[in-house]
PDB file of N, CA and C in Angstrom:
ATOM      1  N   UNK A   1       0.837  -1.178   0.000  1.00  0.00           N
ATOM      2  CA  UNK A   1       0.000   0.000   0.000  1.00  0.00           C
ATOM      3  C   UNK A   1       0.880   1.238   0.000  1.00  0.00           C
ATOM      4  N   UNK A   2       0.554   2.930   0.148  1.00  0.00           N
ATOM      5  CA  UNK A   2       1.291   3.385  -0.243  1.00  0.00           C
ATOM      6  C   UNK A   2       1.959   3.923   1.161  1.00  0.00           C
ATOM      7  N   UNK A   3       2.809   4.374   0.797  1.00  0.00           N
ATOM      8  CA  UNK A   3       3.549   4.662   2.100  1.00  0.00           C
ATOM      9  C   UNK A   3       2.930   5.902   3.635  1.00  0.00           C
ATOM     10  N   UNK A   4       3.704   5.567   4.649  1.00  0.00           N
ATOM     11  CA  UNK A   4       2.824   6.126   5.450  1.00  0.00           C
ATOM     12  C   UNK A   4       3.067   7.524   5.503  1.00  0.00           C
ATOM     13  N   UNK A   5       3.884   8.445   4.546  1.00  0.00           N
ATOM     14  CA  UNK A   5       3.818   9.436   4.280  1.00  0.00           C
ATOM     15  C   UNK A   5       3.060  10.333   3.480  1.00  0.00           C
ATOM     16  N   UNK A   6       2.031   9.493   2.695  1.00  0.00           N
ATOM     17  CA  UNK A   6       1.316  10.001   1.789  1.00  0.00           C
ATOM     18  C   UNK A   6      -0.111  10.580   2.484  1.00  0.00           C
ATOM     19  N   UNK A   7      -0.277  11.502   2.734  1.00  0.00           N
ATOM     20  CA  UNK A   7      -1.290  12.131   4.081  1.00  0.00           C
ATOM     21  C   UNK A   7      -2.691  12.113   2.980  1.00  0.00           C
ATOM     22  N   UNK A   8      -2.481  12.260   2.022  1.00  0.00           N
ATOM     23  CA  UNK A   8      -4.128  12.981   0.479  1.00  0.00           C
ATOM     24  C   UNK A   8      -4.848  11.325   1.519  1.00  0.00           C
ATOM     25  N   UNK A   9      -6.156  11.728   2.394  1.00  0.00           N
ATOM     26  CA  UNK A   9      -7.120  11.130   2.227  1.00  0.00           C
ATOM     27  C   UNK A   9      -7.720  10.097   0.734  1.00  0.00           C
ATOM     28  N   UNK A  10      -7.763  10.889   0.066  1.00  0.00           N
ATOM     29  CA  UNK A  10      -8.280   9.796  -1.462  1.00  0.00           C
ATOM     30  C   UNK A  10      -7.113   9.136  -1.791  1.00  0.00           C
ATOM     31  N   UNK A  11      -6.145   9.147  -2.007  1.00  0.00           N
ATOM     32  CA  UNK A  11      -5.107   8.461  -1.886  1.00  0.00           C
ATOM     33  C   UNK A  11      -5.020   7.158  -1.369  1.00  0.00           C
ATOM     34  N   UNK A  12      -5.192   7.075  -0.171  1.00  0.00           N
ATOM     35  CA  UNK A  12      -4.938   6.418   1.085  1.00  0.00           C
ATOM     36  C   UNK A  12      -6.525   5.607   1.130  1.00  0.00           C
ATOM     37  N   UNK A  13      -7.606   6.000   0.506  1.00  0.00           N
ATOM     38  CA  UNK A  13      -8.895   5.389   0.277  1.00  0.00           C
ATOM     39  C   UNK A  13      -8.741   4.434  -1.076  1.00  0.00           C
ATOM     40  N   UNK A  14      -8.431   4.997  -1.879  1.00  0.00           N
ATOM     41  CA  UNK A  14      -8.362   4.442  -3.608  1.00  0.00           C
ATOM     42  C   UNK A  14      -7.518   3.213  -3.324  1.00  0.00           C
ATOM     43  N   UNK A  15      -6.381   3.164  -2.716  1.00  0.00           N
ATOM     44  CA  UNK A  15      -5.029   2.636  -2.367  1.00  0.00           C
ATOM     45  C   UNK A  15      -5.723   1.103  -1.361  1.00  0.00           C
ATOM     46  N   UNK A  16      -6.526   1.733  -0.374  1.00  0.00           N
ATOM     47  CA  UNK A  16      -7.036   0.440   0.530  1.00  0.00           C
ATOM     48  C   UNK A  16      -8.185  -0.563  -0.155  1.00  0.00           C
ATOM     49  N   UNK A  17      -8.880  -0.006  -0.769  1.00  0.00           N
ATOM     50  CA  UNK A  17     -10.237  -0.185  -1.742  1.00  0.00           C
ATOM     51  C   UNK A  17      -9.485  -1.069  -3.409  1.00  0.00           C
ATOM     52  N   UNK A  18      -8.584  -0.876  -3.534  1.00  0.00           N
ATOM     53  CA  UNK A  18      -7.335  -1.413  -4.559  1.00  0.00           C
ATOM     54  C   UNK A  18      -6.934  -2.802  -4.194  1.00  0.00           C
ATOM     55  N   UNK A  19      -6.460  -2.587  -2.420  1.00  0.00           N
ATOM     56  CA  UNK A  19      -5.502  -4.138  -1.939  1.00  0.00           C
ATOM     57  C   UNK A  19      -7.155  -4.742  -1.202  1.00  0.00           C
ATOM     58  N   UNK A  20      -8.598  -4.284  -0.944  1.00  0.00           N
ATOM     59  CA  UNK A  20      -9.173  -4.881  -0.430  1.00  0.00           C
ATOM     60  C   UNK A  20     -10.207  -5.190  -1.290  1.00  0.00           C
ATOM     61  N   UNK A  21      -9.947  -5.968  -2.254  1.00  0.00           N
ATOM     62  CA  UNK A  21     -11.293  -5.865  -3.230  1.00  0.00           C
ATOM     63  C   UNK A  21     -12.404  -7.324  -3.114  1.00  0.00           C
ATOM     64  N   UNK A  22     -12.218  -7.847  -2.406  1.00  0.00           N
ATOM     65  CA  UNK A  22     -13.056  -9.319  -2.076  1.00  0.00           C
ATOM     66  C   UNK A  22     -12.503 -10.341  -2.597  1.00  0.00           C
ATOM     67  N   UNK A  23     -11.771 -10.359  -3.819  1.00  0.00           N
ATOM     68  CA  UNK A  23     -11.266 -11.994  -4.444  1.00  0.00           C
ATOM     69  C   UNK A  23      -9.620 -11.342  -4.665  1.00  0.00           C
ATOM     70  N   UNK A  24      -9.131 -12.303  -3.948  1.00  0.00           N
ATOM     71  CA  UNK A  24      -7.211 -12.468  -3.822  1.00  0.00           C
ATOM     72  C   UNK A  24      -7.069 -12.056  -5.313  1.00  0.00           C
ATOM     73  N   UNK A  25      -7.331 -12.196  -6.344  1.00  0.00           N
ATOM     74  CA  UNK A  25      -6.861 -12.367  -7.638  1.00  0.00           C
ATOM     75  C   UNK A  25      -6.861 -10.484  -8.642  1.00  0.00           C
ATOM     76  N   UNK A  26      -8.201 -10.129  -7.734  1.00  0.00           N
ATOM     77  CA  UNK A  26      -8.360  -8.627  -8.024  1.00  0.00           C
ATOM     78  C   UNK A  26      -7.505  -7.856  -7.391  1.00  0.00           C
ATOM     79  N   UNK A  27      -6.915  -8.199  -5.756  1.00  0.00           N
ATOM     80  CA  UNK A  27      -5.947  -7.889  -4.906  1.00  0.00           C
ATOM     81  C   UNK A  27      -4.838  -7.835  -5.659  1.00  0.00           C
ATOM     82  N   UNK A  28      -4.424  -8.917  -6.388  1.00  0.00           N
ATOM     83  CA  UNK A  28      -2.864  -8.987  -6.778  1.00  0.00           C
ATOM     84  C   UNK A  28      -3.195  -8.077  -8.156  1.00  0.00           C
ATOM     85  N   UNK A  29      -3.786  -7.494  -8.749  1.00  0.00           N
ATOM     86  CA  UNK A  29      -4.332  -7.065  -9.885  1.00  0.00           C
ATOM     87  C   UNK A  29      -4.130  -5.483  -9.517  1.00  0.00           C
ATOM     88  N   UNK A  30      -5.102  -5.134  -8.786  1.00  0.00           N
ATOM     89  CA  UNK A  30      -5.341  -3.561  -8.545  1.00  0.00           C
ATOM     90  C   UNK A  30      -4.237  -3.222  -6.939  1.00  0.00           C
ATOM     91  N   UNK A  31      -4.091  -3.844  -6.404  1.00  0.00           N
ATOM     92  CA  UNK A  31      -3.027  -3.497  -5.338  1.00  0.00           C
ATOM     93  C   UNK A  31      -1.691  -2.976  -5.838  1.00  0.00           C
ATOM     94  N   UNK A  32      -0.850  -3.556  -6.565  1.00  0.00           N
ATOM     95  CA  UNK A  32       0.279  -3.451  -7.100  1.00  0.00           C
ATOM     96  C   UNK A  32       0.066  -1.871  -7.644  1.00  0.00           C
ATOM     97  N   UNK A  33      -0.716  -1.770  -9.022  1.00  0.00           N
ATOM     98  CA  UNK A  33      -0.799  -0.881  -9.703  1.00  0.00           C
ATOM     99  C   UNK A  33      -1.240   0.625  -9.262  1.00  0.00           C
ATOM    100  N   UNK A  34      -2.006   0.188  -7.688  1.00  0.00           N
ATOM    101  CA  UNK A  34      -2.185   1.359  -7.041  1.00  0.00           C
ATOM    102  C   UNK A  34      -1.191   2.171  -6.618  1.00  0.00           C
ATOM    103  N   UNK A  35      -0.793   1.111  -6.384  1.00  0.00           N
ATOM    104  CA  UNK A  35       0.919   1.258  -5.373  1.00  0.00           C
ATOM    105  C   UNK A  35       1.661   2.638  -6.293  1.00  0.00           C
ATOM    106  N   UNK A  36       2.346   1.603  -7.243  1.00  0.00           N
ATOM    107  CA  UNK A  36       3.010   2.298  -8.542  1.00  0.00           C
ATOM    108  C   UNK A  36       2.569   3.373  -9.227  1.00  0.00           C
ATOM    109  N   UNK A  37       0.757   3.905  -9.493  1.00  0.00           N
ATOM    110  CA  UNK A  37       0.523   4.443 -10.073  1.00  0.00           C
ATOM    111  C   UNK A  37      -0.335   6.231  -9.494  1.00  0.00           C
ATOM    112  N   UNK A  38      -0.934   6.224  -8.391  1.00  0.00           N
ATOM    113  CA  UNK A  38      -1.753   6.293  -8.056  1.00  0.00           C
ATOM    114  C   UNK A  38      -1.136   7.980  -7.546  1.00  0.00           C
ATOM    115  N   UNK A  39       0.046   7.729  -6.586  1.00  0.00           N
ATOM    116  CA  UNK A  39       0.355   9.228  -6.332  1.00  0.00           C
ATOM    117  C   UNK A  39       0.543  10.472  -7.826  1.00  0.00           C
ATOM    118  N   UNK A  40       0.954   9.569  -8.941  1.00  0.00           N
ATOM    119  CA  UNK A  40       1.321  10.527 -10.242  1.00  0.00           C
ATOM    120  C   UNK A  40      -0.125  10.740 -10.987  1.00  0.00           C
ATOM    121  N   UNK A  41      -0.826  10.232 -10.646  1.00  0.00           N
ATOM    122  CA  UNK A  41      -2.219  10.247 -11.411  1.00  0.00           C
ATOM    123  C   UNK A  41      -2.538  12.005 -11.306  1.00  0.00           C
ATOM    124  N   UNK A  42      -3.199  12.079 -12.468  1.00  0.00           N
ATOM    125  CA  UNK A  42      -3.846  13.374 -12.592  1.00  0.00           C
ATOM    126  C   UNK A  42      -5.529  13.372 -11.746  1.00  0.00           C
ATOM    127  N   UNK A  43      -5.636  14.638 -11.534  1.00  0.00           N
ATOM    128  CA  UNK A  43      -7.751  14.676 -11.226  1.00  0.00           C
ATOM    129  C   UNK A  43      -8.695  13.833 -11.783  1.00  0.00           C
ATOM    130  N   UNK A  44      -8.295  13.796 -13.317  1.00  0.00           N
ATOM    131  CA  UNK A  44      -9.387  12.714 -14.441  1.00  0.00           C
ATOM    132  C   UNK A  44      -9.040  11.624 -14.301  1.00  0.00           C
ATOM    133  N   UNK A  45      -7.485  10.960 -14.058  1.00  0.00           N
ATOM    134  CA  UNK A  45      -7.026   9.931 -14.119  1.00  0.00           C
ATOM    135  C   UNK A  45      -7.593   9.390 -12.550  1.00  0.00           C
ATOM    136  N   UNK A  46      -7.721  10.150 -11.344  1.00  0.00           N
ATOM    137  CA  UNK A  46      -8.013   9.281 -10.288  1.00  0.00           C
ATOM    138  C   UNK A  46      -9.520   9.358 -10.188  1.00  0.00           C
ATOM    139  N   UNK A  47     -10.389   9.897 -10.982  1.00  0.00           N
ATOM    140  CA  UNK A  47     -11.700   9.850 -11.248  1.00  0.00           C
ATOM    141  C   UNK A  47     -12.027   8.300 -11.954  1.00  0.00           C
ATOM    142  N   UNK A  48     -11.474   8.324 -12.924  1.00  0.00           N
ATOM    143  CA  UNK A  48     -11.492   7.072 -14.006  1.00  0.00           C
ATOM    144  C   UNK A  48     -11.457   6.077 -12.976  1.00  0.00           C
ATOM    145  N   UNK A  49     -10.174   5.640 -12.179  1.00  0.00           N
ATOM    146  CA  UNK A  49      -9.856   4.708 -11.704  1.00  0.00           C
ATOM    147  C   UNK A  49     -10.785   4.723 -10.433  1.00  0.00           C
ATOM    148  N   UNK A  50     -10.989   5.137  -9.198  1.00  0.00           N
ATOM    149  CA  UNK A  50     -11.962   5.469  -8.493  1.00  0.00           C
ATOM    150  C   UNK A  50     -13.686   4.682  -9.330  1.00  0.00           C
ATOM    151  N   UNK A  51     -13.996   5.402 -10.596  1.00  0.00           N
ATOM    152  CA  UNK A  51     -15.390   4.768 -10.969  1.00  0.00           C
ATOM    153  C   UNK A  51     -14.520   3.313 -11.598  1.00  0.00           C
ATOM    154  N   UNK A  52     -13.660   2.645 -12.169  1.00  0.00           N
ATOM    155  CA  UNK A  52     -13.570   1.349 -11.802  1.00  0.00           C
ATOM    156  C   UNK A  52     -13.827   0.607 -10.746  1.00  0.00           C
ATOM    157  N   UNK A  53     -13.351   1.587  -9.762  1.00  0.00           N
ATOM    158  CA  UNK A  53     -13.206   0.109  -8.393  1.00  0.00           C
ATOM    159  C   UNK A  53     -15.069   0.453  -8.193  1.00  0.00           C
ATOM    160  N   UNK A  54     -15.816   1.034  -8.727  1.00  0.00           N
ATOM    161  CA  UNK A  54     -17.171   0.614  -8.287  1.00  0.00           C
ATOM    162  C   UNK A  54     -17.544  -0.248  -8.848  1.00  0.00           C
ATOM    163  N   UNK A  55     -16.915  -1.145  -9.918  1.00  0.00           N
ATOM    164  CA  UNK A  55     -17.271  -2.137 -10.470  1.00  0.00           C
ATOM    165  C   UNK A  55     -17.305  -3.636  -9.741  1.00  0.00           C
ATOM    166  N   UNK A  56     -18.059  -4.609  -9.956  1.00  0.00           N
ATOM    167  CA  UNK A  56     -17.742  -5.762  -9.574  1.00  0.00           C
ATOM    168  C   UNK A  56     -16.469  -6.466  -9.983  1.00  0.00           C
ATOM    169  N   UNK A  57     -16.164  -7.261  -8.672  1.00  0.00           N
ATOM    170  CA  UNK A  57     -14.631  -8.480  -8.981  1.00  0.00           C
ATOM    171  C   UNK A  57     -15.184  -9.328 -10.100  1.00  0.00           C
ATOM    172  N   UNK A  58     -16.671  -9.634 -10.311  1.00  0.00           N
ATOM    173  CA  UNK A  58     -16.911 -10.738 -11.199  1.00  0.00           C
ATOM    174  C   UNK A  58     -16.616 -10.120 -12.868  1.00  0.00           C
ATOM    175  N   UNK A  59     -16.602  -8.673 -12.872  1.00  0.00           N
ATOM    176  CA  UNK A  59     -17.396  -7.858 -14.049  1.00  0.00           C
ATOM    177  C   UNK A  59     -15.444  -7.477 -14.710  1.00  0.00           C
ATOM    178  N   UNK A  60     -15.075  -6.924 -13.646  1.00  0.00           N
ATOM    179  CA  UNK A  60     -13.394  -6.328 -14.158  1.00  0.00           C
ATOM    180  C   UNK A  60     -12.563  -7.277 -14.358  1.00  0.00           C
ATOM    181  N   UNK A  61     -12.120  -8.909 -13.530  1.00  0.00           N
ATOM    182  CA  UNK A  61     -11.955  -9.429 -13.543  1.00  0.00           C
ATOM    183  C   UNK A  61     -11.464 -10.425 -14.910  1.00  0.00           C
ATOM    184  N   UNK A  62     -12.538 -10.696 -16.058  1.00  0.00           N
ATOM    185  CA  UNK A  62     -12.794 -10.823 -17.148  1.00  0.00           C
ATOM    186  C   UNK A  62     -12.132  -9.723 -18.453  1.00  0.00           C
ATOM    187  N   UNK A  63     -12.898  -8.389 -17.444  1.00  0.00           N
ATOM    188  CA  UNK A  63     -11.991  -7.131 -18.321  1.00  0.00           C
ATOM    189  C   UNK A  63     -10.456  -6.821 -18.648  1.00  0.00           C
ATOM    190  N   UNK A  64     -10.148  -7.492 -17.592  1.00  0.00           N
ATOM    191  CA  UNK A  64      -8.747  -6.959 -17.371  1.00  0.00           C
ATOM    192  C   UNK A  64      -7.512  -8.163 -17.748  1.00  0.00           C
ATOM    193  N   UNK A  65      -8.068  -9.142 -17.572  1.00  0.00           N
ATOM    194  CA  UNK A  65      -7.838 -10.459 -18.352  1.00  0.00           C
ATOM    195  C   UNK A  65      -7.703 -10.681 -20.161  1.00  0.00           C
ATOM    196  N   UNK A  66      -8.754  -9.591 -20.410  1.00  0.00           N
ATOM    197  CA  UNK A  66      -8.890  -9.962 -21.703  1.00  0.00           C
ATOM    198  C   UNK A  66      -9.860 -10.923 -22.409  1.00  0.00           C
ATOM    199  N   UNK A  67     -10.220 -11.260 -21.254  1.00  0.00           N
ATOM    200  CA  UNK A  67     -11.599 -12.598 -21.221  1.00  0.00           C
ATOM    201  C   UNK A  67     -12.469 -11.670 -22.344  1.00  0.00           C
ATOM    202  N   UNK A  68     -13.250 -11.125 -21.798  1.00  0.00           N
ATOM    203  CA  UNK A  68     -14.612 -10.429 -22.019  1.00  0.00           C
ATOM    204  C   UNK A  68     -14.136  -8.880 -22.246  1.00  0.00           C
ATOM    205  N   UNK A  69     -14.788  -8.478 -23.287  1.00  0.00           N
ATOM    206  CA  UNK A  69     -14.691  -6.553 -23.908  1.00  0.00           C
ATOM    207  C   UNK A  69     -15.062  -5.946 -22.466  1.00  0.00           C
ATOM    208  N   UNK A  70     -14.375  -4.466 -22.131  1.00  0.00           N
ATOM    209  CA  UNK A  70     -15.319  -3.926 -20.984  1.00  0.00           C
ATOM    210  C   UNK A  70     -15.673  -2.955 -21.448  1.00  0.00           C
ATOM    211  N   UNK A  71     -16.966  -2.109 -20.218  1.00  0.00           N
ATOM    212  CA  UNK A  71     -16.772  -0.508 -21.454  1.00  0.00           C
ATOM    213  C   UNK A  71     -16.262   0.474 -21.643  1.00  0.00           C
ATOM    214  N   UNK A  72     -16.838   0.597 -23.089  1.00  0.00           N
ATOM    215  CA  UNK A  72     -15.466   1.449 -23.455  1.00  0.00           C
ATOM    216  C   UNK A  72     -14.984   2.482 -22.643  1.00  0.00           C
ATOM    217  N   UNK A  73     -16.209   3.180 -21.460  1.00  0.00           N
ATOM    218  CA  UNK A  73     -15.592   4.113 -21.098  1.00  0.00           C
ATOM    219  C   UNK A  73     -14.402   4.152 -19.763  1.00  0.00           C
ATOM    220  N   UNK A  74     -13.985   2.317 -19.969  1.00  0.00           N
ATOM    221  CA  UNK A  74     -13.045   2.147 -19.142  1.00  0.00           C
ATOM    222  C   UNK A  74     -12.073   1.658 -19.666  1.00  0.00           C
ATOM    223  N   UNK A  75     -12.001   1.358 -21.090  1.00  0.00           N
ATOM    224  CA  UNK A  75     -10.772   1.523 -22.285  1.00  0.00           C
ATOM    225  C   UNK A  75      -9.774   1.646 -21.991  1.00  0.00           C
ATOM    226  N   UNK A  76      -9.328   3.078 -21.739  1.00  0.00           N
ATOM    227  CA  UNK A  76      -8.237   2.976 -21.203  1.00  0.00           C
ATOM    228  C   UNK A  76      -7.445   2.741 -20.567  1.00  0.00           C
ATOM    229  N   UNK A  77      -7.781   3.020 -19.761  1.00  0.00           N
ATOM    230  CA  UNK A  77      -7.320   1.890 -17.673  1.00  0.00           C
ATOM    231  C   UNK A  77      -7.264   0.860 -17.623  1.00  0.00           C
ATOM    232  N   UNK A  78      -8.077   0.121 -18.608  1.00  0.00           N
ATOM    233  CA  UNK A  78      -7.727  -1.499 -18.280  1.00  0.00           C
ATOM    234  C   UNK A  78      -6.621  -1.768 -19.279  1.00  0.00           C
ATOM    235  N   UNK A  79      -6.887  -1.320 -20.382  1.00  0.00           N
ATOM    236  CA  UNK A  79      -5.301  -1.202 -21.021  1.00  0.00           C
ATOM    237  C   UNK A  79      -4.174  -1.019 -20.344  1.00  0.00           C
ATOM    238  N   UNK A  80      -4.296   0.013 -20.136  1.00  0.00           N
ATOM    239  CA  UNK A  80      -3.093   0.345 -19.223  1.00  0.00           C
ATOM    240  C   UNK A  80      -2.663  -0.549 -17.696  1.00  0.00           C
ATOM    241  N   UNK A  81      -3.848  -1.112 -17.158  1.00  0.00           N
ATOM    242  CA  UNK A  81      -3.555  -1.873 -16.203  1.00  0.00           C
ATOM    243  C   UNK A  81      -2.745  -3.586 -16.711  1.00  0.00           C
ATOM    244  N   UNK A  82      -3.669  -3.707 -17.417  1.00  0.00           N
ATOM    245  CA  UNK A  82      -3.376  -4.783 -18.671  1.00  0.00           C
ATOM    246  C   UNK A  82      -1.607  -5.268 -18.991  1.00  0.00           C
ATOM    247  N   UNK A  83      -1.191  -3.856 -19.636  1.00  0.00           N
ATOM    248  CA  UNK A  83       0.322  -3.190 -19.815  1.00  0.00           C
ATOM    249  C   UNK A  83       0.858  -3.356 -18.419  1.00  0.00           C
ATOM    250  N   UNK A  84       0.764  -2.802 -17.674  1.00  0.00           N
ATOM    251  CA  UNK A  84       1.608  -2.818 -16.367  1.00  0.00           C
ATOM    252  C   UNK A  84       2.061  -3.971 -15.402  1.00  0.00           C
ATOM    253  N   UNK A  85       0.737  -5.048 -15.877  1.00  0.00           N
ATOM    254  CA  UNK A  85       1.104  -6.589 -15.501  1.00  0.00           C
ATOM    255  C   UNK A  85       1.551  -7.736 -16.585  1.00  0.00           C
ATOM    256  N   UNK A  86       1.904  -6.659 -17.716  1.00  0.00           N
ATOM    257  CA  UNK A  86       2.059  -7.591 -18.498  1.00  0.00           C
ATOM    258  C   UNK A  86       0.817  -8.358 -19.681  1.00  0.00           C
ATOM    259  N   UNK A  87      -0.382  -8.099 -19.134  1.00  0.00           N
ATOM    260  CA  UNK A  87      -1.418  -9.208 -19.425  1.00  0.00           C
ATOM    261  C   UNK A  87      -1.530  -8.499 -21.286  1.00  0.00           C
ATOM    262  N   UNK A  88      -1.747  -9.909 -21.832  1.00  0.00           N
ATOM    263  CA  UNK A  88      -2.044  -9.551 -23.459  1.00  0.00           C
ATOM    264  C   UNK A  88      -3.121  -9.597 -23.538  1.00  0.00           C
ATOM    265  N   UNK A  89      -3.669  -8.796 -24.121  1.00  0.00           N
ATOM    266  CA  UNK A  89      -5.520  -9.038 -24.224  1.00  0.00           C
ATOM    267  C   UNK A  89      -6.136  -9.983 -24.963  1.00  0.00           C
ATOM    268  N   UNK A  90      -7.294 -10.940 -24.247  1.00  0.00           N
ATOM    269  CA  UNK A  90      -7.350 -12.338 -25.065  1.00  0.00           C
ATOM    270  C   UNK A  90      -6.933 -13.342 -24.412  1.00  0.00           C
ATOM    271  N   UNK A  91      -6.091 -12.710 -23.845  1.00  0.00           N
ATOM    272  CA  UNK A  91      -5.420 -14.409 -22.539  1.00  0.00           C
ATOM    273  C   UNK A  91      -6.132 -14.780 -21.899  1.00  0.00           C
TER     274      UNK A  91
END
């Protein structure tokens, strides 16, 4: 999680809501990338990501895998999350 110097409330929410998502597999998924990504994020960029995590583990899960299309208006982020673990879309 992110370090205990990082005081931004949303930060420190986005960041716990990231490593606590109900299934271990979304944990190792959105935890990491919070970690790494989350203090450099812009206003729109922690908006985007923020209305992801309101999504279901059953629904992103698939998305982010490459399983199943998500929507588009989360295109980008899962790409990019996608990229950051490596994952090829389709796997």
């Amino acid at each position: 999680m992110l370090s205990g110097t990082d005081t931004d409330p949303r930060l420190k929410r986005l960041s716990l809501r990231s490593w606590r998502r109900g299934t271990k597999e979304m944990d190792l998924i959105l935890g990491p990338y919070s970690d790494a990504r989350l203090a450099q994020m812009e206003p729109g960029q922690l908006a985007a990501f923020e209305a992801l995590l309101e999504e279901n583990d059953q629904d992103l899960y698939p998305w982010i895998t490459g399983q199943q299309p998500g929507p588009e208006h989360h295109a980008a982020l899962l790409r990019e999350i996608r990229a950051f673990h490596g994952i090829a879309a389709g796997n």
